[in-house]
C-alpha atoms as a PDB file:
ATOM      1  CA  UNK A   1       0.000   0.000   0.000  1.00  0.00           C
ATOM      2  CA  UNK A   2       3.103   2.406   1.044  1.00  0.00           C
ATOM      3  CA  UNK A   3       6.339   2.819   0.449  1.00  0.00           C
ATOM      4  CA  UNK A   4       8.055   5.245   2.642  1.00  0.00           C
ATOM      5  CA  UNK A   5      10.922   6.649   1.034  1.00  0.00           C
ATOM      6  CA  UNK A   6      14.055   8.706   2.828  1.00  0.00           C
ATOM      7  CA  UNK A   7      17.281  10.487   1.240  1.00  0.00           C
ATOM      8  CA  UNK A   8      19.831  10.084   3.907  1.00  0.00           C
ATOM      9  CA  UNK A   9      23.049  12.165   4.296  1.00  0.00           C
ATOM     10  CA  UNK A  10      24.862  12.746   7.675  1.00  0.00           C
ATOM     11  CA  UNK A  11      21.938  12.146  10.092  1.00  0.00           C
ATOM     12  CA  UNK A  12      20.597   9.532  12.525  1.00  0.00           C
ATOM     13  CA  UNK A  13      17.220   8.356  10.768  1.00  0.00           C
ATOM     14  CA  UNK A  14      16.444   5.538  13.379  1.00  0.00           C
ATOM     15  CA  UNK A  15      14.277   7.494  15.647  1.00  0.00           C
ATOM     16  CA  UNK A  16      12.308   8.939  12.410  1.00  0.00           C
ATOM     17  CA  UNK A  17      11.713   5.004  11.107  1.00  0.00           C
ATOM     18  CA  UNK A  18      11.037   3.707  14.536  1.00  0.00           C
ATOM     19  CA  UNK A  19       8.080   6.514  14.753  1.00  0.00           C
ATOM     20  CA  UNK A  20       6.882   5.498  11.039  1.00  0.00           C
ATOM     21  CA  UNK A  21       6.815   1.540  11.728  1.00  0.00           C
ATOM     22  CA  UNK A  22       5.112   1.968  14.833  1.00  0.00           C
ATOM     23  CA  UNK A  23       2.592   4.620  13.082  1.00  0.00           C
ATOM     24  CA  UNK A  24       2.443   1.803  10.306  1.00  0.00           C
ATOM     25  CA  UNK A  25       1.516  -1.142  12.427  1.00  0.00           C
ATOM     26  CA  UNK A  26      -1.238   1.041  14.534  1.00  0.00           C
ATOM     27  CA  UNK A  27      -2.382   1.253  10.931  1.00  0.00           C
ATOM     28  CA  UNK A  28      -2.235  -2.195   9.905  1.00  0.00           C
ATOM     29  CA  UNK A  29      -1.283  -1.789   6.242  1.00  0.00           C
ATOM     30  CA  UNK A  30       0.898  -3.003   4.224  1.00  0.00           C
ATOM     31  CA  UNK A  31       4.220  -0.620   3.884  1.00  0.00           C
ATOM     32  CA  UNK A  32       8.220  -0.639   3.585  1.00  0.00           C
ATOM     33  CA  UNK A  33      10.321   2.060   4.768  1.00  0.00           C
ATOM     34  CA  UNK A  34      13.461   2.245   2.489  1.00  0.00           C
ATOM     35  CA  UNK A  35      16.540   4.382   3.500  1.00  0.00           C
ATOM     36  CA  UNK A  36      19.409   4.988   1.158  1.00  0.00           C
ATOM     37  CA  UNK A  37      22.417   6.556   2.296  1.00  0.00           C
ATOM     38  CA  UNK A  38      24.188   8.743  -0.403  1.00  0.00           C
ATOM     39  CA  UNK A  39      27.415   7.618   0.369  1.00  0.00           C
ATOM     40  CA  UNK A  40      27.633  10.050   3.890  1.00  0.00           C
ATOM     41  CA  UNK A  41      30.405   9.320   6.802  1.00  0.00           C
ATOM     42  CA  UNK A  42      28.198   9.524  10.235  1.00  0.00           C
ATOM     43  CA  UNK A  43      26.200   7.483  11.921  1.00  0.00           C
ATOM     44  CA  UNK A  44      25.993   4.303   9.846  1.00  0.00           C
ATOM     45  CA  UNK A  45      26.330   2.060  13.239  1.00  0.00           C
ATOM     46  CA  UNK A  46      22.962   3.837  14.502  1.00  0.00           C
ATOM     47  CA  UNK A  47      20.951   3.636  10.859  1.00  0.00           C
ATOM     48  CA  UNK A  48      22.090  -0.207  10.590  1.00  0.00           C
ATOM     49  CA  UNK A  49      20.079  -0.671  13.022  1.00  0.00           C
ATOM     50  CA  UNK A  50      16.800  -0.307  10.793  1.00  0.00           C
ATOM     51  CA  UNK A  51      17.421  -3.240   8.800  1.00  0.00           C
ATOM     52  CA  UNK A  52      16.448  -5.337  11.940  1.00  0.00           C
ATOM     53  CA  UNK A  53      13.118  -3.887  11.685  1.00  0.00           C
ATOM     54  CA  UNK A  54      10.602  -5.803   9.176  1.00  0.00           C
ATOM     55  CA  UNK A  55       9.846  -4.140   5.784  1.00  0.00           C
ATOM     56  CA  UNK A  56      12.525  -1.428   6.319  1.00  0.00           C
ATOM     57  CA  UNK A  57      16.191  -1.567   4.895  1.00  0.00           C
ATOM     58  CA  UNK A  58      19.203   0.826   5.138  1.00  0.00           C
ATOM     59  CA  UNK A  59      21.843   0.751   2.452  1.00  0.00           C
ATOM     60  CA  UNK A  60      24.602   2.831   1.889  1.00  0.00           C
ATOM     61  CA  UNK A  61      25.556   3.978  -1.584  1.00  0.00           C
ATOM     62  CA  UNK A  62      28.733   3.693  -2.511  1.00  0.00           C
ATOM     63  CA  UNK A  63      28.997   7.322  -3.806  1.00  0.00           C
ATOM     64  CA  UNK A  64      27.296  10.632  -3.544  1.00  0.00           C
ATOM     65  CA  UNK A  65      24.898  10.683  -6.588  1.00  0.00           C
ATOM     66  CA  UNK A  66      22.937  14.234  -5.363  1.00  0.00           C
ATOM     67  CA  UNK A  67      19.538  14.828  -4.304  1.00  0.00           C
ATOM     68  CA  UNK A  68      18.039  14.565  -7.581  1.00  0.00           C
ATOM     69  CA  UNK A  69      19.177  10.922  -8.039  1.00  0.00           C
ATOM     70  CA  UNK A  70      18.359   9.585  -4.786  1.00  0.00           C
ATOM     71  CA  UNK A  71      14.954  10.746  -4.921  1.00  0.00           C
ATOM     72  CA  UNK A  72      14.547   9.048  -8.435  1.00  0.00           C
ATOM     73  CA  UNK A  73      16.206   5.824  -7.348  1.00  0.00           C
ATOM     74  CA  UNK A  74      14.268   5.452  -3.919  1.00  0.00           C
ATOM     75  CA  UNK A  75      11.004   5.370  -6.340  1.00  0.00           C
ATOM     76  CA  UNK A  76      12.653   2.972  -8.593  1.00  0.00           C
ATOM     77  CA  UNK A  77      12.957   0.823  -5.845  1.00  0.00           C
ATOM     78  CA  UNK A  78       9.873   1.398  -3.864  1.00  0.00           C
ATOM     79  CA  UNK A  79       7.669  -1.573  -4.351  1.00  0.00           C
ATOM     80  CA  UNK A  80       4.048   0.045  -3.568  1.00  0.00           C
ATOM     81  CA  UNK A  81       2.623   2.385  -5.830  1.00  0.00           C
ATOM     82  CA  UNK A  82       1.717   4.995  -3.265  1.00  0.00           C
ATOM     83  CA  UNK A  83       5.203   7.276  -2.090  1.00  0.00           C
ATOM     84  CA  UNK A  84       5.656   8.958   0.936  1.00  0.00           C
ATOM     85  CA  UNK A  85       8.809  10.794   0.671  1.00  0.00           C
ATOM     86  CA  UNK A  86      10.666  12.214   3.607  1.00  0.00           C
ATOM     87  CA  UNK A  87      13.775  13.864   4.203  1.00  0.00           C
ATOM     88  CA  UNK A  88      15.840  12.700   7.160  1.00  0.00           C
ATOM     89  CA  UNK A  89      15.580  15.259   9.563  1.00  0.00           C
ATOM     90  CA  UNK A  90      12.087  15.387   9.621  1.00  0.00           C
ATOM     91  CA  UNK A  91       9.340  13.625  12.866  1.00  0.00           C
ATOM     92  CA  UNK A  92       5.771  13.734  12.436  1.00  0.00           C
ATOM     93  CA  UNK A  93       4.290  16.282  14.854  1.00  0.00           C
ATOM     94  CA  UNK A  94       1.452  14.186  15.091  1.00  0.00           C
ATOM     95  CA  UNK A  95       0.389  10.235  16.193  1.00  0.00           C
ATOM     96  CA  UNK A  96      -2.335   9.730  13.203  1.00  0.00           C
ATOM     97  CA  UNK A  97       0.116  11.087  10.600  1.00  0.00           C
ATOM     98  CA  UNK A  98       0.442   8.175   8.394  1.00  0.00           C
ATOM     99  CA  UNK A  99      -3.583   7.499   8.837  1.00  0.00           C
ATOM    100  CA  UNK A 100      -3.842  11.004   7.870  1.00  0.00           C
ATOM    101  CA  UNK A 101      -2.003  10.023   4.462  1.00  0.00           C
ATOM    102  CA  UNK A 102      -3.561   6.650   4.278  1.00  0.00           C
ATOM    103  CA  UNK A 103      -7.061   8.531   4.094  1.00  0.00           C
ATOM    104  CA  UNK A 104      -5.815  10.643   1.093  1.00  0.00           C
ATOM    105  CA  UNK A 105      -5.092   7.294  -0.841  1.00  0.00           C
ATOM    106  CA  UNK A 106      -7.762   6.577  -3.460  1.00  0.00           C
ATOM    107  CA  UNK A 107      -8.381   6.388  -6.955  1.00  0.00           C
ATOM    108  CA  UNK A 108      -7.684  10.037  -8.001  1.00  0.00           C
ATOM    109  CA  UNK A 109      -4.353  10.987  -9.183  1.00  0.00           C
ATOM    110  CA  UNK A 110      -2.432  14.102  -7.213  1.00  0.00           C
ATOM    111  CA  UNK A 111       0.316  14.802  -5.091  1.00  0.00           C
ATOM    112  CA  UNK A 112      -0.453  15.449  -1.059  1.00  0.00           C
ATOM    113  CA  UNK A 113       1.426  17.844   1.071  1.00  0.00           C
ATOM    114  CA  UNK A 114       1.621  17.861   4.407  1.00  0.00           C
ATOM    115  CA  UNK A 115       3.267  20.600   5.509  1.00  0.00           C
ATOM    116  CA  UNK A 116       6.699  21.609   7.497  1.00  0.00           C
ATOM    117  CA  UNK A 117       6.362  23.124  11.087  1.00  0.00           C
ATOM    118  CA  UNK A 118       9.807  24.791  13.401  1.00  0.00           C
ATOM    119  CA  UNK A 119       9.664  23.764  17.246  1.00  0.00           C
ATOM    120  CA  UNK A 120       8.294  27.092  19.147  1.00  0.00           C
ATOM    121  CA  UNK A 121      11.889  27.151  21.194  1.00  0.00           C
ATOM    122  CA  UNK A 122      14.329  29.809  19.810  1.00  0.00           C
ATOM    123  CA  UNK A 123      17.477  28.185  19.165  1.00  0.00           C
ATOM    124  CA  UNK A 124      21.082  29.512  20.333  1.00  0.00           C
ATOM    125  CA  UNK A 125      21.964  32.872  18.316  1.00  0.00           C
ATOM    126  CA  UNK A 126      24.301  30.822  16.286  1.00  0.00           C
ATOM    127  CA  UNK A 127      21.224  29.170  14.140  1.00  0.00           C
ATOM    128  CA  UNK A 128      18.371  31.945  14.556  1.00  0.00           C
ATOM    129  CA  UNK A 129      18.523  33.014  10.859  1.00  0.00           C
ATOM    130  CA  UNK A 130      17.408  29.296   9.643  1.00  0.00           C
ATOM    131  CA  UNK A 131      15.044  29.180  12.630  1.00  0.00           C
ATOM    132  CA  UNK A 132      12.946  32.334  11.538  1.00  0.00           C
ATOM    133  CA  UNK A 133      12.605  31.948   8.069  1.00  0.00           C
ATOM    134  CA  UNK A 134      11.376  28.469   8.451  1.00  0.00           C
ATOM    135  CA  UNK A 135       9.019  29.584  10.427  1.00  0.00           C
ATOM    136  CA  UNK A 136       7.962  32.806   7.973  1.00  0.00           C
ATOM    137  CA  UNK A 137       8.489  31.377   5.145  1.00  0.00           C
ATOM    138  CA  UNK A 138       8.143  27.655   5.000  1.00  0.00           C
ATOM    139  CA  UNK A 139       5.740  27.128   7.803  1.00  0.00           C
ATOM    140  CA  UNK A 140       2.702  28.198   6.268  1.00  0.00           C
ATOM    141  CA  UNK A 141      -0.792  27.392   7.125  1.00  0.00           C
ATOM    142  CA  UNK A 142      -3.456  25.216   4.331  1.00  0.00           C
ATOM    143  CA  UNK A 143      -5.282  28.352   3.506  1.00  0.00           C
ATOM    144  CA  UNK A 144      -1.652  30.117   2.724  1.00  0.00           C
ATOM    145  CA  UNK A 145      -0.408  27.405   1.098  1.00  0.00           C
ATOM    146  CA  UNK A 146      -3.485  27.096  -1.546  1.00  0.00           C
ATOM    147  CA  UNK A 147      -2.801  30.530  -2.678  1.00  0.00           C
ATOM    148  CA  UNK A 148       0.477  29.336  -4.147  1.00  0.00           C
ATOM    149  CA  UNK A 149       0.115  25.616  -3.872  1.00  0.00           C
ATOM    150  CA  UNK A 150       2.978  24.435  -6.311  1.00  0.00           C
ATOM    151  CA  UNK A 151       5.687  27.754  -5.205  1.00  0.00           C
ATOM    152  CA  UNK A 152       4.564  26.654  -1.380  1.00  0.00           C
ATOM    153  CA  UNK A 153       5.069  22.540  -2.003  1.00  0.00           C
ATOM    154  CA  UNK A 154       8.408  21.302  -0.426  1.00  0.00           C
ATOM    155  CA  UNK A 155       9.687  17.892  -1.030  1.00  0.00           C
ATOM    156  CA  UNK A 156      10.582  17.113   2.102  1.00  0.00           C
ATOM    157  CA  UNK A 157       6.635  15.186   3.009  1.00  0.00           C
ATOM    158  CA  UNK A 158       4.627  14.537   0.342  1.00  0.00           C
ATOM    159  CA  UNK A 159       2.515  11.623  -0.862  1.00  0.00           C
ATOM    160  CA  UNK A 160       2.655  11.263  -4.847  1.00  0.00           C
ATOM    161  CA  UNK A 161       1.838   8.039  -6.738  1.00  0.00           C
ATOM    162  CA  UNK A 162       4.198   6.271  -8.662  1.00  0.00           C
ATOM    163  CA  UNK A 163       2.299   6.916 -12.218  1.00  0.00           C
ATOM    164  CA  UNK A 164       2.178  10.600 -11.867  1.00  0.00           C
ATOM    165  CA  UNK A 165       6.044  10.194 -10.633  1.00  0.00           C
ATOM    166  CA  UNK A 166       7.278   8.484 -13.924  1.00  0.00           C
ATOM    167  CA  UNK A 167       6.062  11.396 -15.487  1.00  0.00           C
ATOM    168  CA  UNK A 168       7.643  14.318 -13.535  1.00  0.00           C
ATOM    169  CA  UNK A 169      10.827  13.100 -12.072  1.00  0.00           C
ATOM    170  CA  UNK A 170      13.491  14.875 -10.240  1.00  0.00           C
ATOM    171  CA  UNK A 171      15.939  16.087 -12.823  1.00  0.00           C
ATOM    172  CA  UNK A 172      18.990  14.500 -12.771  1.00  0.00           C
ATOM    173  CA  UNK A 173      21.011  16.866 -15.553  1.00  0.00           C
ATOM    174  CA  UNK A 174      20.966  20.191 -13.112  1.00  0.00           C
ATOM    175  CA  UNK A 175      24.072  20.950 -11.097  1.00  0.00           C
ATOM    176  CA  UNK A 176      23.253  19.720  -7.648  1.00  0.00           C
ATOM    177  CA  UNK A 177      23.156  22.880  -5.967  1.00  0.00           C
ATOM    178  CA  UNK A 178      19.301  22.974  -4.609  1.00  0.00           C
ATOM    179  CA  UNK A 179      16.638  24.162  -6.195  1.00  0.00           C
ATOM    180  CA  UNK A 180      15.441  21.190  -7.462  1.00  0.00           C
ATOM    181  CA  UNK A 181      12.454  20.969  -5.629  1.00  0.00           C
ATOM    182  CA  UNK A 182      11.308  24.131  -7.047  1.00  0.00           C
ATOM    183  CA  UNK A 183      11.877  22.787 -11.024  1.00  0.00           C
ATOM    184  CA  UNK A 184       9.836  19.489  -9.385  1.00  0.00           C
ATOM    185  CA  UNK A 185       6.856  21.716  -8.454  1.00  0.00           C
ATOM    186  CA  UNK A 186       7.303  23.940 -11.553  1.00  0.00           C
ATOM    187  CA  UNK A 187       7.267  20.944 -13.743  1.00  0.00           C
ATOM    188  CA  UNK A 188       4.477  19.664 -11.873  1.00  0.00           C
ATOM    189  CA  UNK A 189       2.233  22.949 -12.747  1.00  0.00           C
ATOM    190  CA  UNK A 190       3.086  22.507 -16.438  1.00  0.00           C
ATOM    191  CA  UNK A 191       1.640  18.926 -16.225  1.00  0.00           C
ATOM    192  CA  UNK A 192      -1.383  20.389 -14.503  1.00  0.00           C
ATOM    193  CA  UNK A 193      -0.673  17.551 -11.563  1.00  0.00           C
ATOM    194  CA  UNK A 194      -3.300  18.156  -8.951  1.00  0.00           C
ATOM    195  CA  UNK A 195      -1.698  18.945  -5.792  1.00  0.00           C
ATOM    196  CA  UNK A 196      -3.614  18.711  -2.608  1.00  0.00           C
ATOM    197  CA  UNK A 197      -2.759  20.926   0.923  1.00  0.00           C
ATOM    198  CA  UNK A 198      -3.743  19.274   3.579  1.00  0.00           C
ATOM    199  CA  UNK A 199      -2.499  20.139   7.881  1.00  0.00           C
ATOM    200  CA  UNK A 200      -0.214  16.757   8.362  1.00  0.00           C
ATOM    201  CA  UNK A 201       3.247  18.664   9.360  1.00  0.00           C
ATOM    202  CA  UNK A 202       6.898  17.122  10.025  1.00  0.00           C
ATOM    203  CA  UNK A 203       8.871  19.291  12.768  1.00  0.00           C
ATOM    204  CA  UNK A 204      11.897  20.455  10.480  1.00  0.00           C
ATOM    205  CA  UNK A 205      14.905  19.221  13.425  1.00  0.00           C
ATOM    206  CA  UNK A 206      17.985  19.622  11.007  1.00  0.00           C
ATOM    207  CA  UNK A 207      18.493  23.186  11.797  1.00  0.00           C
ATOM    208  CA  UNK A 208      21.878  24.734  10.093  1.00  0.00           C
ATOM    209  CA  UNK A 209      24.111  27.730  11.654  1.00  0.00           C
ATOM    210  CA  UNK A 210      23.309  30.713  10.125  1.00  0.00           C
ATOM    211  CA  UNK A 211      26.947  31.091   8.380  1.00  0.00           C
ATOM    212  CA  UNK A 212      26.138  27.627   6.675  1.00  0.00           C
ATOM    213  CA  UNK A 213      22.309  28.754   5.762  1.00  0.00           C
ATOM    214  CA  UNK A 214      23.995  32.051   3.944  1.00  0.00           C
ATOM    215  CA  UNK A 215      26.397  29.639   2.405  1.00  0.00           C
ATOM    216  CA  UNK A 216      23.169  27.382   1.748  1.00  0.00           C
ATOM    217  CA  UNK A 217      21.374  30.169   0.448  1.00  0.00           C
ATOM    218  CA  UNK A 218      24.022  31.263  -1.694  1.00  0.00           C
ATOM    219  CA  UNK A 219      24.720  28.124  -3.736  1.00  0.00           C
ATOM    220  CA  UNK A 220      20.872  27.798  -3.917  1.00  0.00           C
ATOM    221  CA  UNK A 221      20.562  31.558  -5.942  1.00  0.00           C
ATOM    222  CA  UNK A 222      22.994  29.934  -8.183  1.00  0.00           C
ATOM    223  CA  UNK A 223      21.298  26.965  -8.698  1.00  0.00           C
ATOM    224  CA  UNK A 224      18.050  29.005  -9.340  1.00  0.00           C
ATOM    225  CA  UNK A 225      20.238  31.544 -11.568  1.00  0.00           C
ATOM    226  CA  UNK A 226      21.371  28.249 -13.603  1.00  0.00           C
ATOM    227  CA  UNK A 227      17.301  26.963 -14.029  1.00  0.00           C
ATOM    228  CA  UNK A 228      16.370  30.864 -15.467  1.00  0.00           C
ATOM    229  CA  UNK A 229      18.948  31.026 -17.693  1.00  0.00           C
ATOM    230  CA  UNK A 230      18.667  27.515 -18.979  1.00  0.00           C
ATOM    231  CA  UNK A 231      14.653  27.935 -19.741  1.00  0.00           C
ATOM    232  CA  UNK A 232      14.146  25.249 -16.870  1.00  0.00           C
ATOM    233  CA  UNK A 233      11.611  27.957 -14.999  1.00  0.00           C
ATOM    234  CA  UNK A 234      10.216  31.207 -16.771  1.00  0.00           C
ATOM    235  CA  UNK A 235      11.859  33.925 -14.464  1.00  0.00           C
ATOM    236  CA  UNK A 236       8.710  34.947 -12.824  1.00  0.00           C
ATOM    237  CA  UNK A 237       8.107  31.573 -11.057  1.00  0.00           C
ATOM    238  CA  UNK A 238      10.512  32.714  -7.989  1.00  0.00           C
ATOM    239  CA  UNK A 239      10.071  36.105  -6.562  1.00  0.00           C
ATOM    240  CA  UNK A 240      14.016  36.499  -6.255  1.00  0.00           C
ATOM    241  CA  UNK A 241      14.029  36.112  -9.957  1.00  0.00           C
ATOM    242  CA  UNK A 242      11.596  37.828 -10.871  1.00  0.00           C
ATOM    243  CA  UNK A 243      12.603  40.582  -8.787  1.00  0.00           C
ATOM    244  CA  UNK A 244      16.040  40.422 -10.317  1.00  0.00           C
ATOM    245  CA  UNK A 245      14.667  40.514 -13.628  1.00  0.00           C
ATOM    246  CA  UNK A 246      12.774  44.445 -12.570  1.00  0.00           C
ATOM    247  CA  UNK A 247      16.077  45.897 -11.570  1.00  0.00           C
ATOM    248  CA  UNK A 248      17.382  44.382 -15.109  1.00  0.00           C
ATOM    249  CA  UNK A 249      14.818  45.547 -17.312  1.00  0.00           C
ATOM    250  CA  UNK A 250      15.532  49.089 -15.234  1.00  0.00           C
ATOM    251  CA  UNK A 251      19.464  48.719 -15.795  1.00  0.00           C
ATOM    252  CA  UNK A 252      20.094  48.787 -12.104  1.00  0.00           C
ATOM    253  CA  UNK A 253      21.711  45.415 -11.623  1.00  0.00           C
ATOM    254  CA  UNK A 254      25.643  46.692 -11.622  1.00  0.00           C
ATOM    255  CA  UNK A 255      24.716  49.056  -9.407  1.00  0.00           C
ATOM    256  CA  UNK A 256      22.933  46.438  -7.345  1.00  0.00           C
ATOM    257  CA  UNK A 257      25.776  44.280  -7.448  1.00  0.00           C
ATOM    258  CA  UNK A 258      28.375  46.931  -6.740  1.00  0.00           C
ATOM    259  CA  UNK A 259      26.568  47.689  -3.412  1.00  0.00           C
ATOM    260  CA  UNK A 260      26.480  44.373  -2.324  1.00  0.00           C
ATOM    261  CA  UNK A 261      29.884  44.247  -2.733  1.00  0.00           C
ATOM    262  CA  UNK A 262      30.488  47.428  -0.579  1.00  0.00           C
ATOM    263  CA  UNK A 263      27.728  46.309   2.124  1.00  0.00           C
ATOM    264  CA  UNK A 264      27.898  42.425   2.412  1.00  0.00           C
ATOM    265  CA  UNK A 265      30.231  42.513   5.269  1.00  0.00           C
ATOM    266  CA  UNK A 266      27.565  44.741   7.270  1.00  0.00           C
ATOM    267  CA  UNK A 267      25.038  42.422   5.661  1.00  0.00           C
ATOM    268  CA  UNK A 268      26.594  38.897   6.822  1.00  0.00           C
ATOM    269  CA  UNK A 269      26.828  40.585  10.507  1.00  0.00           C
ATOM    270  CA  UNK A 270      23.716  41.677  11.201  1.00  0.00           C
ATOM    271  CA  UNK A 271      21.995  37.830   9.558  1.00  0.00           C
ATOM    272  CA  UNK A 272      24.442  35.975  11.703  1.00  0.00           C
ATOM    273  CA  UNK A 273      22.948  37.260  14.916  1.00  0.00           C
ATOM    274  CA  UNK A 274      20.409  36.386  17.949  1.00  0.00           C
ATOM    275  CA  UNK A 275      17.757  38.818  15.729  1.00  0.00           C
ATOM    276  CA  UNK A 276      18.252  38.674  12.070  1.00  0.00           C
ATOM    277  CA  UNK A 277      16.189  40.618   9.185  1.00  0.00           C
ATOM    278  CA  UNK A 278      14.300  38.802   6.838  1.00  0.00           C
ATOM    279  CA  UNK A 279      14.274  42.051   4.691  1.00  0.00           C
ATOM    280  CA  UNK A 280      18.073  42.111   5.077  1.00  0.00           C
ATOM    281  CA  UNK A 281      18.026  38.440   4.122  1.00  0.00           C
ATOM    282  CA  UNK A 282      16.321  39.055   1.175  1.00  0.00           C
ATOM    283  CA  UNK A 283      18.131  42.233   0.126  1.00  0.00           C
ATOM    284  CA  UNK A 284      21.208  39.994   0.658  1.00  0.00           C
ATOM    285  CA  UNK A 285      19.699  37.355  -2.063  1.00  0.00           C
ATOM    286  CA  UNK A 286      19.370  40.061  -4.294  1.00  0.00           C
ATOM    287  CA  UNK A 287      22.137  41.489  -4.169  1.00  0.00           C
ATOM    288  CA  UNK A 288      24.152  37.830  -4.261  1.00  0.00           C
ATOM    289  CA  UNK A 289      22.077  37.203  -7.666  1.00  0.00           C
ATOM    290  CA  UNK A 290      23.081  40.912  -9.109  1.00  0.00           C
ATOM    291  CA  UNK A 291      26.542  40.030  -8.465  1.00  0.00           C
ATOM    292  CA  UNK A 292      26.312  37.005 -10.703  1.00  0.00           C
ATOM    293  CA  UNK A 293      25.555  38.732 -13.910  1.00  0.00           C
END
């Protein structure tokens, strides 16, 4: 009936499967939890320990083939034709959330999302940035989320079935520096998938520093950079694109990418600590993609 699918790099999965099996057997259906490992360095001893649990395996692959590929390759392996992907670093924040799934399960074809959701406890100063925007920006409620509801789909808990899958697959050919969730969902809208919002959240635990979300954040405005200019997206699918694109049209882009220059020092210091801007953040964005061109 499921098949429960996890990308694994770096992090200690086993309480997230132990939580899903025991969520599955309340259930009584028929699933498999399958783990790969792309090829990380930590905590293989703990994750072993899944494959003692029945219908779940842990492999390790035995080199890094990206996000894209993992994703791809967990399907091709999955055996049901209903997939529940789910990155590691993820718990359900609630007891029913694989009934809540199993009740979305029928004959119609679409693509459920559950939602993401950020613990209420501020974290130490050192990860505040990642902290508050996931919970502006990623943490949005169903009747938000429907507004926008292919820009506002993550990848990191959804339920898609394996037909509409082996039509809009994660793309393998991009340079793997993020944003391939957001050419997922945007090749999703041009197939007219039907994609449902429904409240059945993950906590997000995997909470970066802030100097590695900035890093984060700057590879991923290259990555989107690299889908604009390649005619993966149209430019006005992203705001930060589209946005670029103004200032372009209005020649203001070296001018924007001068003052970044001049002000990214001031700009790094004020993100990095206990209360960052989200304005800043974005202006920072901006100013990263201006300096590109």
């Amino acid at each position: 009936m499921l098949s429960i699918l996890i990308p694994v790099y770096n992090y200690n999965v086993l309480p997230l499967v132990s939580e899903l099996v025991k969520q599955c057997n309340s259930c009584g259906i028929n699933f498999e939890v399958l783990c790969l490992d792309d090829a990380s360095n930590l905590y293989e001893e703990e994750n072993q320990k899944i494959n003692q649990f029945i219908n779940c395996s842990f492999i390790v692959l035995p080199k890094n083939i990206g996000r894209s590929a993992i994703r791809n390759l967990l399907a091709e392996k999955a055996h049901y034709e209903n997939l529940l992907f789910l990155d590691a670093d993820t718990i359900p924040v609630q007891e029913n959330f694989i009934s809540n799934y199993t009740q979305e399960i029928n004959q119609e074809e679409k693509i459920v999302y559950g939602g993401i959701l950020y613990e209420n406890i501020k974290p130490e100063k050192g990860k505040v940035l990642r902290w508050i925007y996931g919970r502006k920006r990623e943490a949005l409620q169903v009747s938000d989320r429907i507004k926008n509801p292919y820009l506002s789909f993550l990848t990191l808990n959804f339920l898609i079935t394996k037909s509409i899958f082996s039509e809009v697959r994660f793309n393998e050919n991009i340079p793997n520096l993020r944003h391939e969730d957001t050419l997922f969902s945007f090749e999703l809208k041009q197939k007219q998938a039907k994609i449902i919002h429904i409240e059945n959240p993950v906590f997000h635990l995997g909470i970066e520093t802030s100097v590695t979300f900035l890093k984060k954040s700057e590879e991923a405005v290259l990555g989107l950079k690299n889908l604009v200019d390649s005619n993966l997206i149209s430019k006005d699918y992203v705001k930060l694109s589209h946005y670029f694109q103004m200032i372009k049209n209005y020649q203001l882009s070296s001018i924007i990418s001068f003052s970044f220059k001049i002000f990214k020092p001031l700009l790094v210091k004020q993100l990095v600590s206990k209360k960052p801007s989200l304005l800043l953040f974005d202006i920072y964005r901006l100013g990263y993609y201006s300096s590109l061109n």
